[in-house]
Protein backbone atom coordinates (compact mmCIF):
# COMPACT_ATOMS: atom_id res chain seq x y z
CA UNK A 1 -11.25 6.72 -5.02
CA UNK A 2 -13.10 3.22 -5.36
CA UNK A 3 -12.50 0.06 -3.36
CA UNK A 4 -14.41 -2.97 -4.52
CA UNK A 5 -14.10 -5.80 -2.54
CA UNK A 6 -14.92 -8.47 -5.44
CA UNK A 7 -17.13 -11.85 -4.67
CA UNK A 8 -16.21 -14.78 -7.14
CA UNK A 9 -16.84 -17.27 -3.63
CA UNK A 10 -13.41 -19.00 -3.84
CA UNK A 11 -11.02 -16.47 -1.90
CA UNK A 12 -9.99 -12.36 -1.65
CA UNK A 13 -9.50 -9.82 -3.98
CA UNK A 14 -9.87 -6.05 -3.98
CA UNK A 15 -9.81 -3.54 -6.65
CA UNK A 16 -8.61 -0.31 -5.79
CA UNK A 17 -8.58 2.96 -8.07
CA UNK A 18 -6.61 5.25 -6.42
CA UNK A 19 -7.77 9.43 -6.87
CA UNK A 20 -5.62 9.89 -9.79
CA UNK A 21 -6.70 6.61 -11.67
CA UNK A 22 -3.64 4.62 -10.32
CA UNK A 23 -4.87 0.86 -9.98
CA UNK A 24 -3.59 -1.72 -7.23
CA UNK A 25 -5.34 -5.47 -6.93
CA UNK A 26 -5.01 -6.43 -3.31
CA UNK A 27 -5.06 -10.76 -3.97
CA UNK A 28 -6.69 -12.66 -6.13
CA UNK A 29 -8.10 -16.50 -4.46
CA UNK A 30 -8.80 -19.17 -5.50
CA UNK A 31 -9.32 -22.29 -3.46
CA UNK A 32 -9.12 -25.77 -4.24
CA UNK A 33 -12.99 -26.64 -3.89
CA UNK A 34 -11.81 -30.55 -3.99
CA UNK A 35 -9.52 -30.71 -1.30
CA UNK A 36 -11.58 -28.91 0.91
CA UNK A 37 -14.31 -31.63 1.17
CA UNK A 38 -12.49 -33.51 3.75
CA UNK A 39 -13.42 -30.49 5.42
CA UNK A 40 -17.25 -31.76 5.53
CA UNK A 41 -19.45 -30.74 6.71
CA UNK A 42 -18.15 -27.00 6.80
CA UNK A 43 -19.58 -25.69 3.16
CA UNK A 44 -17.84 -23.77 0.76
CA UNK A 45 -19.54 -20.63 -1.29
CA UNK A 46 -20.78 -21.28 -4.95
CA UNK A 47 -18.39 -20.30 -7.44
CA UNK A 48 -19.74 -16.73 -8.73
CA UNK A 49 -21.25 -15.48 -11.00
CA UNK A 50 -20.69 -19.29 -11.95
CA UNK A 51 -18.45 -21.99 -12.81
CA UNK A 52 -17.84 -21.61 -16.73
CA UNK A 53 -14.45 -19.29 -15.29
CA UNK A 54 -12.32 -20.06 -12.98
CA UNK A 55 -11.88 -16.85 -10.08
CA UNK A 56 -8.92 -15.47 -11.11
CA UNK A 57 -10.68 -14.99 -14.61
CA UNK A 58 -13.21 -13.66 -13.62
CA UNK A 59 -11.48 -11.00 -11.43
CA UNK A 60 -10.07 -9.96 -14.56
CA UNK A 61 -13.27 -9.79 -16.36
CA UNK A 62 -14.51 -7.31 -13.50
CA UNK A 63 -11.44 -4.96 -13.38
CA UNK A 64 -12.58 -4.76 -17.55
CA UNK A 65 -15.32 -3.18 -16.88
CA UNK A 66 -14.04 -1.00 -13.82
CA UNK A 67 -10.91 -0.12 -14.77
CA UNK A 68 -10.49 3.82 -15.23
CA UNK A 69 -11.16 4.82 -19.15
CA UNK A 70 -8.41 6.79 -19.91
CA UNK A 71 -6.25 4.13 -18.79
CA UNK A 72 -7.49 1.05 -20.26
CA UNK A 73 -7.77 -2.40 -18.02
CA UNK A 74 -4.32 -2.68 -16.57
CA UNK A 75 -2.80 -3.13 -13.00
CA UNK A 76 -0.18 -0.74 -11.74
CA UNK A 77 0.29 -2.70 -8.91
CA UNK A 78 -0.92 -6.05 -7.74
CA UNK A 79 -0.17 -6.75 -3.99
CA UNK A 80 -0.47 -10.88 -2.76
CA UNK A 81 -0.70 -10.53 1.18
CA UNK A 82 0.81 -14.16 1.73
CA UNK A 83 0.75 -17.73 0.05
CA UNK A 84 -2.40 -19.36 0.56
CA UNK A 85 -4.50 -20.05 -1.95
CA UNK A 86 -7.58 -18.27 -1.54
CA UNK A 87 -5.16 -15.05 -1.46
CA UNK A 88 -3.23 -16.27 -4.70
CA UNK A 89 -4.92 -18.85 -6.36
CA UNK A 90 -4.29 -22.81 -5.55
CA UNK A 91 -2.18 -24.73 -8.70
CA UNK A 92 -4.57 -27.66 -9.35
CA UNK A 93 -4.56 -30.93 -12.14
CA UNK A 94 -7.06 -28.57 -14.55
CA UNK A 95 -5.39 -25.88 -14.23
CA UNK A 96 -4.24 -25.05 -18.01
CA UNK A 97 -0.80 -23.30 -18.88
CA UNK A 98 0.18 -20.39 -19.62
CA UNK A 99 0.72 -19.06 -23.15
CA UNK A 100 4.73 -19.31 -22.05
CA UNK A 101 4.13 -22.49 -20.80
CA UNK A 102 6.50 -21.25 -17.81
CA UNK A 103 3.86 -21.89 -15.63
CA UNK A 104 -0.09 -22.95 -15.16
CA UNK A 105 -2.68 -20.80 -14.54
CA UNK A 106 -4.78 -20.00 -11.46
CA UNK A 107 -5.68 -16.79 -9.09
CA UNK A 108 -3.17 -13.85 -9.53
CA UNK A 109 -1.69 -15.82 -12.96
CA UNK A 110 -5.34 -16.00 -14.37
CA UNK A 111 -5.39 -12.08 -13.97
CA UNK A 112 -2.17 -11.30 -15.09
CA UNK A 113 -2.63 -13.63 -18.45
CA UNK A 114 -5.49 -11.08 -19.35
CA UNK A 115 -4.62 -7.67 -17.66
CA UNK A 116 -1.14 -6.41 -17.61
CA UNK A 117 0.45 -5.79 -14.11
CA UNK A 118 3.37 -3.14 -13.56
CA UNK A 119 4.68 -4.04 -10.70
CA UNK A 120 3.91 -7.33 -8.32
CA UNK A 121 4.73 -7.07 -4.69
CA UNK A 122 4.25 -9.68 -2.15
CA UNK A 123 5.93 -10.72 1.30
CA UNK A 124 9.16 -12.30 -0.10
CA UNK A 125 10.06 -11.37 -3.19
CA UNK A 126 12.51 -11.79 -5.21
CA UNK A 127 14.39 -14.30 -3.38
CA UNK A 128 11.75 -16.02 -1.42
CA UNK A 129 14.15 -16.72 1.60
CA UNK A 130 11.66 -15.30 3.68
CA UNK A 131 11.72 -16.75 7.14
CA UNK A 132 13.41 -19.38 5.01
CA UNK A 133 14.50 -20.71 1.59
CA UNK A 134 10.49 -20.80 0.43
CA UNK A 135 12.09 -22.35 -3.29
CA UNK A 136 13.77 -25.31 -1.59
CA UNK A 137 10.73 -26.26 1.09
CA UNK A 138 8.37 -26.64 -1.89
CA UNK A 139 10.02 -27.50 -5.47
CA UNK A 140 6.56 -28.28 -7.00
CA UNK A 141 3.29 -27.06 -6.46
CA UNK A 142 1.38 -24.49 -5.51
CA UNK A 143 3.91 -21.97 -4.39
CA UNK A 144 6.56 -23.28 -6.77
CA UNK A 145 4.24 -22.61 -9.42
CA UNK A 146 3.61 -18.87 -8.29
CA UNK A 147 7.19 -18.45 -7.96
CA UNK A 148 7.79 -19.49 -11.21
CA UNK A 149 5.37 -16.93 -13.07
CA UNK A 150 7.47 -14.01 -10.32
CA UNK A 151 10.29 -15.18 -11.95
CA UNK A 152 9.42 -15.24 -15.52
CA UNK A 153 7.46 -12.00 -15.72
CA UNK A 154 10.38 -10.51 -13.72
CA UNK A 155 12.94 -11.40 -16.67
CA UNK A 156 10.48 -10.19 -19.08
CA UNK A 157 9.35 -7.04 -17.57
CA UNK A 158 7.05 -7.06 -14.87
CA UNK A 159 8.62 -5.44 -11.64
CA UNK A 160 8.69 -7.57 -8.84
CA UNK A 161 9.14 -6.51 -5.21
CA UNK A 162 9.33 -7.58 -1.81
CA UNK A 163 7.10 -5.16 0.15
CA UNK A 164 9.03 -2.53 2.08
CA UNK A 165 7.11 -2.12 5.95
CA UNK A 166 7.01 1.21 7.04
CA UNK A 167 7.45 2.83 4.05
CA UNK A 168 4.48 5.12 2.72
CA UNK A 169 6.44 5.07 -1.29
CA UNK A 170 6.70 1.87 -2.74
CA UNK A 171 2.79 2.08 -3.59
CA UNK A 172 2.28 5.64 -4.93
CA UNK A 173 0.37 7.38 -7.64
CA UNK A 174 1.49 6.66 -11.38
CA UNK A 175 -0.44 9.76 -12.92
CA UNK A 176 -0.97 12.89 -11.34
CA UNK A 177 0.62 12.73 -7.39
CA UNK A 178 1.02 16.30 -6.86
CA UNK A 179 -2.65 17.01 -7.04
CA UNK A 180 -3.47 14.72 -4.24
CA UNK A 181 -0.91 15.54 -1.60
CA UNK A 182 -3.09 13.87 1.12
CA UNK A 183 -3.17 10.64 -0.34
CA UNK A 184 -0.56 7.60 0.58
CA UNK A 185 -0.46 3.97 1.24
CA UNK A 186 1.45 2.59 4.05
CA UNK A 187 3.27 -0.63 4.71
CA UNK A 188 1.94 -1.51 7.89
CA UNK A 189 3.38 -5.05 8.27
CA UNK A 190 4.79 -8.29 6.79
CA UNK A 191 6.69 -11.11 7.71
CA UNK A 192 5.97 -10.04 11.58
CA UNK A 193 7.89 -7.10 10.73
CA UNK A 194 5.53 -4.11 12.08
CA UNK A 195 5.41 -0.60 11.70
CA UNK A 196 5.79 1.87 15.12
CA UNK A 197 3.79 4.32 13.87
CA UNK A 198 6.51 6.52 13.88
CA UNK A 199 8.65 7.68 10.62
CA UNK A 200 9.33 4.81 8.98
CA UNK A 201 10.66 2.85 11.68
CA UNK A 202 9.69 -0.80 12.15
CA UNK A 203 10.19 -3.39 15.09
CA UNK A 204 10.35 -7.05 14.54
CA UNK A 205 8.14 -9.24 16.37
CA UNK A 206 8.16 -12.42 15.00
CA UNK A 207 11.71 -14.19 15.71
CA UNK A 208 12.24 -15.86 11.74
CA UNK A 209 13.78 -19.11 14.32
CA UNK A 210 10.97 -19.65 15.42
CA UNK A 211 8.24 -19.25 12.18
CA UNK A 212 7.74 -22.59 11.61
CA UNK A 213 10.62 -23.51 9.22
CA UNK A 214 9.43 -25.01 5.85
CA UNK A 215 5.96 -24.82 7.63
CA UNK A 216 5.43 -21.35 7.94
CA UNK A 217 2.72 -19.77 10.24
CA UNK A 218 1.93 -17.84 6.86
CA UNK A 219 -1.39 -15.77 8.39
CA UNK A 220 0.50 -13.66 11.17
CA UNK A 221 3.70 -13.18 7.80
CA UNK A 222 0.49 -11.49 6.30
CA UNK A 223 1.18 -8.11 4.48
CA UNK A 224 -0.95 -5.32 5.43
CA UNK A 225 -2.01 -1.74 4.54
CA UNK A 226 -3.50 1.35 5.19
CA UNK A 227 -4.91 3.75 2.60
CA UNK A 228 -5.05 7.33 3.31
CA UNK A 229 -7.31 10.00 1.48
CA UNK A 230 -7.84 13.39 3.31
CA UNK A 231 -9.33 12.39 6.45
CA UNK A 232 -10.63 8.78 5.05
CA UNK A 233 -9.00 5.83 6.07
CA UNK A 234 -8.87 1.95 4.95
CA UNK A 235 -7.17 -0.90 6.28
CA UNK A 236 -6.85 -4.33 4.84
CA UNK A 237 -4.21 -7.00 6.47
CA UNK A 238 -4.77 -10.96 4.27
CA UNK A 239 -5.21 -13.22 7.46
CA UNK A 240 -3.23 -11.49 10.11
CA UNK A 241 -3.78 -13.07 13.41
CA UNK A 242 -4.97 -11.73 16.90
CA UNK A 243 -4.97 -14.62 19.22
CA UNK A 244 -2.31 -16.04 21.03
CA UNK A 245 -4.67 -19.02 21.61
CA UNK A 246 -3.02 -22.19 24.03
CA UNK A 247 -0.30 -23.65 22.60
CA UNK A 248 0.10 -20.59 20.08
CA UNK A 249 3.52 -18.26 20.86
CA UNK A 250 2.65 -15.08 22.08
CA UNK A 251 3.96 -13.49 18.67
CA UNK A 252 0.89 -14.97 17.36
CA UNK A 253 -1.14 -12.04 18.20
CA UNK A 254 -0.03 -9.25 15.69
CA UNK A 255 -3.30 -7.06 15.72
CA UNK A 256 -2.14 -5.93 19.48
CA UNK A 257 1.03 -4.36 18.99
CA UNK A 258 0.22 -3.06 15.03
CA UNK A 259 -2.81 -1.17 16.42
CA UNK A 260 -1.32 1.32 18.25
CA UNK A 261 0.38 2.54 14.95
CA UNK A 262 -3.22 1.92 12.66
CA UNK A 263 -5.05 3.99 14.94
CA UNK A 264 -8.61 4.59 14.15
CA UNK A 265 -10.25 4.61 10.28
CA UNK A 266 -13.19 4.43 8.36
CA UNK A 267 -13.97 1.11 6.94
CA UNK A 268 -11.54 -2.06 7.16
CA UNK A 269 -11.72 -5.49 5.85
CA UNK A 270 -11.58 -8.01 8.23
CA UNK A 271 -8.03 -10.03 8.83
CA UNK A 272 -8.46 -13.96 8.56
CA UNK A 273 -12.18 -13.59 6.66
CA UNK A 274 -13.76 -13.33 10.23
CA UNK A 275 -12.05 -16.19 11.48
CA UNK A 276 -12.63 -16.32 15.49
CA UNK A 277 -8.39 -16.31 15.54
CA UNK A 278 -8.32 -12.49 14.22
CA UNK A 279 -9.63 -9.24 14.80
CA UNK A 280 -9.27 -9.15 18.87
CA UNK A 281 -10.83 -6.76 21.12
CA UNK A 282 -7.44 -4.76 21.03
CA UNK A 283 -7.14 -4.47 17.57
CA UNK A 284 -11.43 -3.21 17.54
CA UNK A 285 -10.74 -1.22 19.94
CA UNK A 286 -8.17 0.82 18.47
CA UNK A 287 -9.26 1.01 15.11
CA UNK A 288 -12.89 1.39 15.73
CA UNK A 289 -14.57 1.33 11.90
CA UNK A 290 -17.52 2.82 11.29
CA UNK A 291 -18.08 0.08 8.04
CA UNK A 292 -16.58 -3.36 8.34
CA UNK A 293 -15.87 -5.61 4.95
CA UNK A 294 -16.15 -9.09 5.38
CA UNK A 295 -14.04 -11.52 2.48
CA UNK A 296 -14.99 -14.78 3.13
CA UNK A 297 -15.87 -18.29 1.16
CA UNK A 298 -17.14 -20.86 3.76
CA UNK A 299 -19.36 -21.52 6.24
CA UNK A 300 -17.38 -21.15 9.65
CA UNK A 301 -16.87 -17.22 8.47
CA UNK A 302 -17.07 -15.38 10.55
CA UNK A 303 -16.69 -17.17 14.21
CA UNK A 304 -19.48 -16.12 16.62
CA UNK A 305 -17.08 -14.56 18.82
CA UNK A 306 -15.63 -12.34 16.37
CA UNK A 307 -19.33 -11.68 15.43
CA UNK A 308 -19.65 -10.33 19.34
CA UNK A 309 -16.34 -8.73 18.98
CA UNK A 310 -17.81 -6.91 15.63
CA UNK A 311 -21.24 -5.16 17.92
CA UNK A 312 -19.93 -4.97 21.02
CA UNK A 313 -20.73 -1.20 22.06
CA UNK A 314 -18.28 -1.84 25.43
CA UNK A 315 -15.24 -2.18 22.97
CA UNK A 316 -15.63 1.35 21.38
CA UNK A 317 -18.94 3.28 20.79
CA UNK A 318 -21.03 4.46 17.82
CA UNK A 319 -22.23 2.44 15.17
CA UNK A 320 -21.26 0.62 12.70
CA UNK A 321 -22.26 -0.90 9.72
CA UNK A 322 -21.07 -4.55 8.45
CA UNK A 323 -21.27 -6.11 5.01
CA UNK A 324 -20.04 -9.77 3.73
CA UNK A 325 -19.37 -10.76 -0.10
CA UNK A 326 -21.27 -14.07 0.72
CA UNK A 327 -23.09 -15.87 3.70
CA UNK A 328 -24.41 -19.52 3.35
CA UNK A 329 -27.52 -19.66 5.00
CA UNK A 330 -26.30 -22.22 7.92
CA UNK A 331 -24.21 -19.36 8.76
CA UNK A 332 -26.87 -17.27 9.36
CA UNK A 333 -29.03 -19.48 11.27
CA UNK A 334 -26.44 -20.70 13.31
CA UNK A 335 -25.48 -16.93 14.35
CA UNK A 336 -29.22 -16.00 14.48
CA UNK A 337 -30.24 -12.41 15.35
CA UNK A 338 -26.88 -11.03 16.32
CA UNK A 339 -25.78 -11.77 13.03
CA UNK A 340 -29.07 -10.89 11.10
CA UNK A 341 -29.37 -7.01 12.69
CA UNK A 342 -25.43 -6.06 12.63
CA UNK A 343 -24.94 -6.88 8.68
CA UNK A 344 -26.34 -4.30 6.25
CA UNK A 345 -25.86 -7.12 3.27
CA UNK A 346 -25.01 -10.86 3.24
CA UNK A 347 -23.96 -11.19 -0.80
CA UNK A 348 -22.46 -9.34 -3.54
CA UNK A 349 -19.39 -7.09 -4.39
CA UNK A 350 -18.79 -5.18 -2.13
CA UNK A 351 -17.72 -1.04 -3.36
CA UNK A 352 -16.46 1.95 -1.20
CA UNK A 353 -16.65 4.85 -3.17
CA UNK A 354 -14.69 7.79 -1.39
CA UNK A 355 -15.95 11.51 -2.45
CA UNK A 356 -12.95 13.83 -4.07
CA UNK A 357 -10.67 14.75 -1.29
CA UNK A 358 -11.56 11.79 1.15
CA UNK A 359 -14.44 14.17 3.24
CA UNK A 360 -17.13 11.31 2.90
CA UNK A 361 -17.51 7.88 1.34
CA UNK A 362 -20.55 5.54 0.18
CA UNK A 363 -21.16 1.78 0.08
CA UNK A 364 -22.46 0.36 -2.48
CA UNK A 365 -23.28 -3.57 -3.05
CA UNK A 366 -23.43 -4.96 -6.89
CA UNK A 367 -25.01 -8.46 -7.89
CA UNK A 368 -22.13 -11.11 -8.18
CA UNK A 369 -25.12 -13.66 -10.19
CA UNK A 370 -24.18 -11.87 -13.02
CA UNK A 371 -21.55 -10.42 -15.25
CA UNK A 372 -23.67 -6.46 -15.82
CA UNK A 373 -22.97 -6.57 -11.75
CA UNK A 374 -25.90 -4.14 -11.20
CA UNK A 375 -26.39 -2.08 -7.78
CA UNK A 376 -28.80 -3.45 -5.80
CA UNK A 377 -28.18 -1.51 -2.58
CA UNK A 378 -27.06 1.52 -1.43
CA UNK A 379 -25.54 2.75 2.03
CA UNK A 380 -24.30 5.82 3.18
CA UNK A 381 -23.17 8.80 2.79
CA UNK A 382 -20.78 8.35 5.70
CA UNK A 383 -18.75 11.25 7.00
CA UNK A 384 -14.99 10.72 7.43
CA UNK A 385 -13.27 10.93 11.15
């Protein structure tokens, strides 16, 4: 199994190649680089390898040339964690059409105008009533625009679903299941709906009254899972949120109660890029990773407390190893030695390659400056718990 954790600068996305050749795209970002000047002076990553392609095109042109052979360059599943842009691609005045002309093209629309996708899942689908009519709070835009290309490929063939927490069968192997019995992906969470841990039984813990209305909290709705392969295991949550900060309801820390049912694993990627509102003590504490994967596109990624969070041997013991798709070098300076002895690589896509039967996995970092994406570092073998 392979997990690359793609840099294009401008948002998330992660490949996955499941054992059997099965292929799932966890988001595809892409942020409006104009809007985010009034922003200044926090500084956003270069578009990469360049500009000439916008991100979600050149996601696409990466899952070409690591998509599984026998299979050609297709998506069995592509998974959007929640609506913001730099986890589904931001609707802006270039962006061009689509060959329907049903909608215009950007993040997850870019990819699915030049790889076919089976089946699209995402936190509300098909309805988008989730906490609340989603269709009616935002007639135009950027979500109206997404919603639009659900729609349409829905009617002509793509499945669409709204992702089913708790359950460990709505992502499964398309090929060859019954040789890897020990593999499964679990809905851990969405629309603060959380799995116990138990079965597939789920508790809610975000009252939908209180969500915000047309102006959802969308980073604690996040959708989040957990990959299972033999004894390796992989969590990724979009921006899920860990702080119940002043002012903030106390449902706004989600890592807490979800990481009694993660438990520990092997490598995750960070909730909320790093952001100093995610990845609490609790939720480090319980999952304790031996490799953490940072997605992340501007400057105040990650927050120095999360950094502290990241090392700290008092929160559980043992080392671990931390790599970033991209750091701007203000970051760096600003974060100064802490930050320049915990992280094992500060650029570049970012690949977990799992041995057959999940015993042991490898990092490996490619150069995002180019389209060969060559290695250009090497970590590991790790053993899995």
């Amino acid at each position: 199994m392979v997990i690359h954790h793609i840099s294009t600068g401008s948002g998330n996305s992660a490949f996955t190649i499941m054992p059997d050749g099965t292929t799932m795209l966890f988001d595809a970002g892409d942020v409006d680089r104009v809007a985010m000047k009034k922003y200044a002076p926090l500084k956003l990553f270069e578009p990469l390898p360049d500009s000439s392609r916008r991100a979600g095109q050149w996601i696409a042109d990466y899952i070409r040339q690591f998509a599984p052979k026998p299979f050609g360059p297709k998506l069995d599943y592509a998974v959007i964690s929640h609506f913001h842009s730099d986890h589904f691609g931001k609707l802006q005045a270039s962006s061009p059409a689509s060959r329907t002309k049903a909608y215009r093209l950007t993040g997850i629309m870019d990819v699915a105008e030049e790889i076919p996708i089976g089946t699209l899942i995402d936190r509300a689908a098909p309805d988008y009533k989730i906490p609340t009519n989603l269709r009616a709070c935002e007639p135009a835009g950027t979500l109206a625009n997404y919603i639009a290309f659900a729609d349409y490929r829905r009617i002509h063939g793509m499945a669409v679903e709204g992702i089913r927490v708790g359950r460990n069968d709505q992502i499964k192997l398309a090929h060859d299941a019954d040789h890897y019995p020990t593999f499964s992906v679990r809905n851990l969470a969405a629309n603060g709906t959380l799995w116990t841990g138990m079965g597939e039984e789920t508790i809610q813990l975000i009252p939908w009254d209180q969500a915000g209305g047309c102006k959802v909290e969308e980073n604690p709705f996040s959708l989040a899972l957990k990959i299972s392969y033999g004894r390796f295991e992989y969590y990724t949550g979009g921006d899920l949120t860990g702080m119940a900060e002043e002012g903030k309801p106390s449902w706004f820390d989600v890592e807490t109660p979800l990481s009694a049912a993660i438990g520990s694993v092997d490598v995750m990627s960070l909730d909320h890029h790093g952001n100093r509102d995610a990845t609490n003590a609790n939720f480090l504490r319980a999952l304790r990773p031996r490799v953490i994967v940072q997605q992340n596109w501007v400057s105040d990624q990650p927050g120095g407390e999360v950094l502290h969070r990241m090392i700290s041997p008092t929160l559980f013991p043992g080392q671990r190893d931390i790599f970033s798709v991209g750091m701007v070098m203000e970051t760096r300076i600003g974060l100064g030695v802490w930050m320049e002895r915990a992280y094992g690589s500060f650029s570049g896509h970012v690949v977990v390659r799992v041995a057959p039967g999940g015993a042991s996995y490898e990092v490996f970092i490619l150069d995002d400056t180019t389209r060969t994406r060559l290695v250009k570092a090497h970590f590991g073998p790790y053993q899995s718990r």
